[in-house]
Protein backbone atom coordinates (compact mmCIF):
# COMPACT_ATOMS: atom_id res chain seq x y z
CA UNK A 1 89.60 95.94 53.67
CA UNK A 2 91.07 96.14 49.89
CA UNK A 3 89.88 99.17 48.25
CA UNK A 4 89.36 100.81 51.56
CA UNK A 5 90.69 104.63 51.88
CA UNK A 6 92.90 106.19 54.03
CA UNK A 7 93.23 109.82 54.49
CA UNK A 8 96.57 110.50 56.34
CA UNK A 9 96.99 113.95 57.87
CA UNK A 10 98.85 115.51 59.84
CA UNK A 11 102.48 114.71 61.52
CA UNK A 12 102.10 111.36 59.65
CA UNK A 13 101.50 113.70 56.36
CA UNK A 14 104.44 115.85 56.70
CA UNK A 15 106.71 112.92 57.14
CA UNK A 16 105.64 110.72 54.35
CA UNK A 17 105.75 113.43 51.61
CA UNK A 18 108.10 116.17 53.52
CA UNK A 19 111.07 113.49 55.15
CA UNK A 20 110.39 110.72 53.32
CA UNK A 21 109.47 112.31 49.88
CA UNK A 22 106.94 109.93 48.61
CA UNK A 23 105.01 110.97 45.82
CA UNK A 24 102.01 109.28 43.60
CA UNK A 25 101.90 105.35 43.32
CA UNK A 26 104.45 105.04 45.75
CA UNK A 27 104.13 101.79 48.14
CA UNK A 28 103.56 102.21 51.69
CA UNK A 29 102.91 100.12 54.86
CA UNK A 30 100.04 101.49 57.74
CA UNK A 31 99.87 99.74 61.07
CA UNK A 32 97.49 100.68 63.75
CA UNK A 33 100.09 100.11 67.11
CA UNK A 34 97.78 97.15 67.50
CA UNK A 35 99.35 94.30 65.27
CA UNK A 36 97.15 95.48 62.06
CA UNK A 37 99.30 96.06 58.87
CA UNK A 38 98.05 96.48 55.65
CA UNK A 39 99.86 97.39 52.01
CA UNK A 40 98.68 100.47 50.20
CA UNK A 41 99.22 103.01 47.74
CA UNK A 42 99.46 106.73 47.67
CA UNK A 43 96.82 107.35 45.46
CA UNK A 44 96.96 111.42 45.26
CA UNK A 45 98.36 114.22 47.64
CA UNK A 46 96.68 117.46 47.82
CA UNK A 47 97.82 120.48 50.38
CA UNK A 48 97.08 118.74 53.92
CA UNK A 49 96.84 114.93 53.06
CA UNK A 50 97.47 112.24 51.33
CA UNK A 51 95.06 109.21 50.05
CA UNK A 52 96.30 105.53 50.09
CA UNK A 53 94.01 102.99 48.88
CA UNK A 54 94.72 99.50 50.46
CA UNK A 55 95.89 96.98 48.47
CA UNK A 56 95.10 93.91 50.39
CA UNK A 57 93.32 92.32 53.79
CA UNK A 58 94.47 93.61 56.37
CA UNK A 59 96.73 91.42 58.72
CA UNK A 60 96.52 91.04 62.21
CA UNK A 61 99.75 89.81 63.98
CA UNK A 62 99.88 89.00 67.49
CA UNK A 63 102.93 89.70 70.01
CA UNK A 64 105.24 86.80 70.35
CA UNK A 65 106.80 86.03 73.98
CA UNK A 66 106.97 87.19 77.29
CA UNK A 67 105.32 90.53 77.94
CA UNK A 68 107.50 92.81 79.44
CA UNK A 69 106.85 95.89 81.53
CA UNK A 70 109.24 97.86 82.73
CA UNK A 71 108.61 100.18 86.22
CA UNK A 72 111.76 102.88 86.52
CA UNK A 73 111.84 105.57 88.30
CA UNK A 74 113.51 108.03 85.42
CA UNK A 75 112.08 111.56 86.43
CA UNK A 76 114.79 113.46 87.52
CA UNK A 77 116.89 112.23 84.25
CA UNK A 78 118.27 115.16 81.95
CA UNK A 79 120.21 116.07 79.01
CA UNK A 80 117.93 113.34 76.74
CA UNK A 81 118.60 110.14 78.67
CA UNK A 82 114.91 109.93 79.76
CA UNK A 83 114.64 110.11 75.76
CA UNK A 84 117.19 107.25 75.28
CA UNK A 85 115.62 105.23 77.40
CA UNK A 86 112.12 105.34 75.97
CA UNK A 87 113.48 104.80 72.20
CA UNK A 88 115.71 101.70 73.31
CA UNK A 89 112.83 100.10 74.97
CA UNK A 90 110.78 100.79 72.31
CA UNK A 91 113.44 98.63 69.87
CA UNK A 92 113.86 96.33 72.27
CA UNK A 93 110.39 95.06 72.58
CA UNK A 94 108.68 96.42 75.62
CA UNK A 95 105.37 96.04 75.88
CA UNK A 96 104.64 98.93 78.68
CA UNK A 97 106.64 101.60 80.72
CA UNK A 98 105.36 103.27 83.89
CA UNK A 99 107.60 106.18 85.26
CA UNK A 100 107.73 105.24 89.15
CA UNK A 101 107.43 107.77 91.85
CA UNK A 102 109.70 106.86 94.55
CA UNK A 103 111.13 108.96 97.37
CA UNK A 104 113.95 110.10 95.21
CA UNK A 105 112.04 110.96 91.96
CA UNK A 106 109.01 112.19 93.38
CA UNK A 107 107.28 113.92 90.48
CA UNK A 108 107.66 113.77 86.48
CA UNK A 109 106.73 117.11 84.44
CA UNK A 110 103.79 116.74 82.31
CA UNK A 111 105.95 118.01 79.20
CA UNK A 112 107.69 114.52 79.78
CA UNK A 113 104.93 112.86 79.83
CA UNK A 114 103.69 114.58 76.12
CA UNK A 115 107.52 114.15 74.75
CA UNK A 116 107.99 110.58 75.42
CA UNK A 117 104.18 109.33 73.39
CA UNK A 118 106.01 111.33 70.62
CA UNK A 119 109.68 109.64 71.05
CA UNK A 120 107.74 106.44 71.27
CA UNK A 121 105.84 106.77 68.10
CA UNK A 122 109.31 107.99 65.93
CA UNK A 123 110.97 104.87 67.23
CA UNK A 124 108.15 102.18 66.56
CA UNK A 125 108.10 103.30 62.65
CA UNK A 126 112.18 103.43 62.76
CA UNK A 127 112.39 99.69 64.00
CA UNK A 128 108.97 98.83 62.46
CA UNK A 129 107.38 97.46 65.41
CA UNK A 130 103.60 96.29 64.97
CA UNK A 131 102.46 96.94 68.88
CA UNK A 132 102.75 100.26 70.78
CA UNK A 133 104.73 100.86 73.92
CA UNK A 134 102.22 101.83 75.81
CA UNK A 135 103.36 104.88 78.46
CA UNK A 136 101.76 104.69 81.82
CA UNK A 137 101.16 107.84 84.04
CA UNK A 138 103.37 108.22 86.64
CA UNK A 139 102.57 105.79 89.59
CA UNK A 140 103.43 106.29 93.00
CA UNK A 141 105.19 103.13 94.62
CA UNK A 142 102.58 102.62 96.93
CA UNK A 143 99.92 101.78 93.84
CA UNK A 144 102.87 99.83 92.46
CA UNK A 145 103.31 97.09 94.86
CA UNK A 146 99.71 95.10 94.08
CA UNK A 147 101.61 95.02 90.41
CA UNK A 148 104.50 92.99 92.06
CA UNK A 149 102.33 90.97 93.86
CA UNK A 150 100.16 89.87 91.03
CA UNK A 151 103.03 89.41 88.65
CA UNK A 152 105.19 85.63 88.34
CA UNK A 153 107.92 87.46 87.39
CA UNK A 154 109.38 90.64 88.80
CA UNK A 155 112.42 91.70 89.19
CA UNK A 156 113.90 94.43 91.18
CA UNK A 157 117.57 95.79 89.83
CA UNK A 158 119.61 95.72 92.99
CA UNK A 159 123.33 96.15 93.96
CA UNK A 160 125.07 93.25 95.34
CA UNK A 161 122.43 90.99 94.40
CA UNK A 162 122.81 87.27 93.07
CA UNK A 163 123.73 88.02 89.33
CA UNK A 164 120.75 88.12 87.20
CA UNK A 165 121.44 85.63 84.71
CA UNK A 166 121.71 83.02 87.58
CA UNK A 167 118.26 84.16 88.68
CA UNK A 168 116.94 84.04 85.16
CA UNK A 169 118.47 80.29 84.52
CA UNK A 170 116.01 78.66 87.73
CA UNK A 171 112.74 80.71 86.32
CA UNK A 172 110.29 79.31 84.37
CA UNK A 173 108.29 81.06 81.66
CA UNK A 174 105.44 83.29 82.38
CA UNK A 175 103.14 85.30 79.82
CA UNK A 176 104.36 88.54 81.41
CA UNK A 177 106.89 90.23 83.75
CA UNK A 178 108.25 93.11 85.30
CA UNK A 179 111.66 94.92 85.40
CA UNK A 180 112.21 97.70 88.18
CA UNK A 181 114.78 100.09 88.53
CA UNK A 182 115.07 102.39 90.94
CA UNK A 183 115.98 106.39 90.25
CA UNK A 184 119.57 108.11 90.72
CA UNK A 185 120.35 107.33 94.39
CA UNK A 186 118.48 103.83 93.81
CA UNK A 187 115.46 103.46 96.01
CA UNK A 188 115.48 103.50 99.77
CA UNK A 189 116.19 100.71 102.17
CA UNK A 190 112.50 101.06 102.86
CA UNK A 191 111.40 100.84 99.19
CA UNK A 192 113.47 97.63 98.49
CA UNK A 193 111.79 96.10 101.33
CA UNK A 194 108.03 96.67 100.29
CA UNK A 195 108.54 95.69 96.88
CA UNK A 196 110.59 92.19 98.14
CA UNK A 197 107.97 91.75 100.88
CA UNK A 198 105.39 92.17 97.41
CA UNK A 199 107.33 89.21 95.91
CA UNK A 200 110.32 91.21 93.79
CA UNK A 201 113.53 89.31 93.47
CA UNK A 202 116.39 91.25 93.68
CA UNK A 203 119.08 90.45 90.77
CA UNK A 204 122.63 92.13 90.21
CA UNK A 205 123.83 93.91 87.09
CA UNK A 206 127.81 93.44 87.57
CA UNK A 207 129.76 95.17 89.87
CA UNK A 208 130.15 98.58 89.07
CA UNK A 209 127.28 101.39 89.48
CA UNK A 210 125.00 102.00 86.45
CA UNK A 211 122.78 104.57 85.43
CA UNK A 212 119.12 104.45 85.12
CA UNK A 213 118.95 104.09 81.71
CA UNK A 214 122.33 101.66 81.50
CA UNK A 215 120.75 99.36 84.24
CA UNK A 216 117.17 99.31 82.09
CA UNK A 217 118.27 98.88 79.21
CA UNK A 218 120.97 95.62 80.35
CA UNK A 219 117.44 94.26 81.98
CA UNK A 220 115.46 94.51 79.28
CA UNK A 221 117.98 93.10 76.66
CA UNK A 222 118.91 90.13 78.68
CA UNK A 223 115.49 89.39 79.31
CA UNK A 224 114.41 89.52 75.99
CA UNK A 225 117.34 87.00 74.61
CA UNK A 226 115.94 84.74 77.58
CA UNK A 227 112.26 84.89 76.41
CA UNK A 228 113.74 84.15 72.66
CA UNK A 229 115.51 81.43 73.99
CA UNK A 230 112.91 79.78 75.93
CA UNK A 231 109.88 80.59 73.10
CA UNK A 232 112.58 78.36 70.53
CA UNK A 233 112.63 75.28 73.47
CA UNK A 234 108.80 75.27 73.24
């Protein structure tokens, strides 16, 4: 409410006055990862916190468009593409990702798990989304496939597929959807076949070979023009 105060502490502390160097009276935004924003004020700073006073109502914005969730099996990733991939999917508007556990990326370390909730929260105040990515545990692709069969829209990254534009041009809208993509080695014959059985539709990404991360990220951007595109025909 306006007056209300907020103590910020912490990691949030140390950036504001540390990275940011806001001092006294300066004007800042807080946002809950929930939609709620509000306008305050830094209204002193002592050793371990500063105090902003609100200076309006709060607002409470919900997401616009298709929901998107995205499944990829990204365990075995090194070198700070598993990184990548969680910050670009954070721009890009993602509402969820779930690590998959297929039979080529079997396990995730739990030091990924802690790293990426901390890459997720540096890129939602860089692009100043309102709504969290939310990171799932790790699911095994067994757990997966009621997903895919309660979903309208899923699709499954796939080589030598029917070009995913194509696919995307006969679909209609949906509140929500999921992208798969399988880990380095791309999932097994097997694999493909439960999720398709479970209602995936395979779609092709071009003809040469991409990376994890490449082939998520040229999903999740394509989709999201799409759901743009079809929220302006409605």
């Amino acid at each position: 409410m306006q007056g209300e105060i907020v103590r910020v502490e912490g990691d949030e502390f140390w950036h504001m006055t540390k990275v940011l160097r806001l001092g006294l009276n300066a004007r800042v935004e807080l946002f809950n990862g929930t939609g709620g924003i509000v306008e305050g004020c830094i209204q002193s700073i002592d050793r371990n916190a500063s105090v902003v006073v609100a200076l309006e109502e709060p607002k409470v914005l919900c997401p616009n468009g298709i929901q998107w969730h995205i499944f990829t099996a990204f365990g075995s990733l090194k070198g700070g593409r598993a990184d990548w991939l969680i910050e670009k999917c954070t721009e890009l508007g993602a509402n969820s990702i779930t690590p998959l556990l297929s039979e080529r990326s079997p396990s995730i370390t739990d030091n990924r798990v802690d790293r990426s909730e901390r890459v997720i929260l540096a890129s939602i105040k860089q692009c100043k989304r309102l709504h969290k990515m939310a990171f799932n545990h790790p699911m095994k692709l067994q757990k997966f496939l009621p997903f895919v069969s309660q979903s309208k829209l899923s699709f499954l990254a796939a080589a030598d597929s029917t070009p995913f534009l194509s696919i995307l041009s006969s679909s209609r809208a949906a509140n929500s959807g999921l992208l798969i993509v399988g880990p380095e080695g791309d999932f097994t014959e097997e694999e493909v076949k439960l999720m398709v059985d479970a209602g995936a539709t395979p779609v092709g990404l071009g003809p040469c070979r991409l990376r994890v991360e490449t082939a998520t990220i040229a999903m999740l951007s394509t989709v999201m023009l799409w759901s743009d595109a079809l929220k302006l025909e409605t």
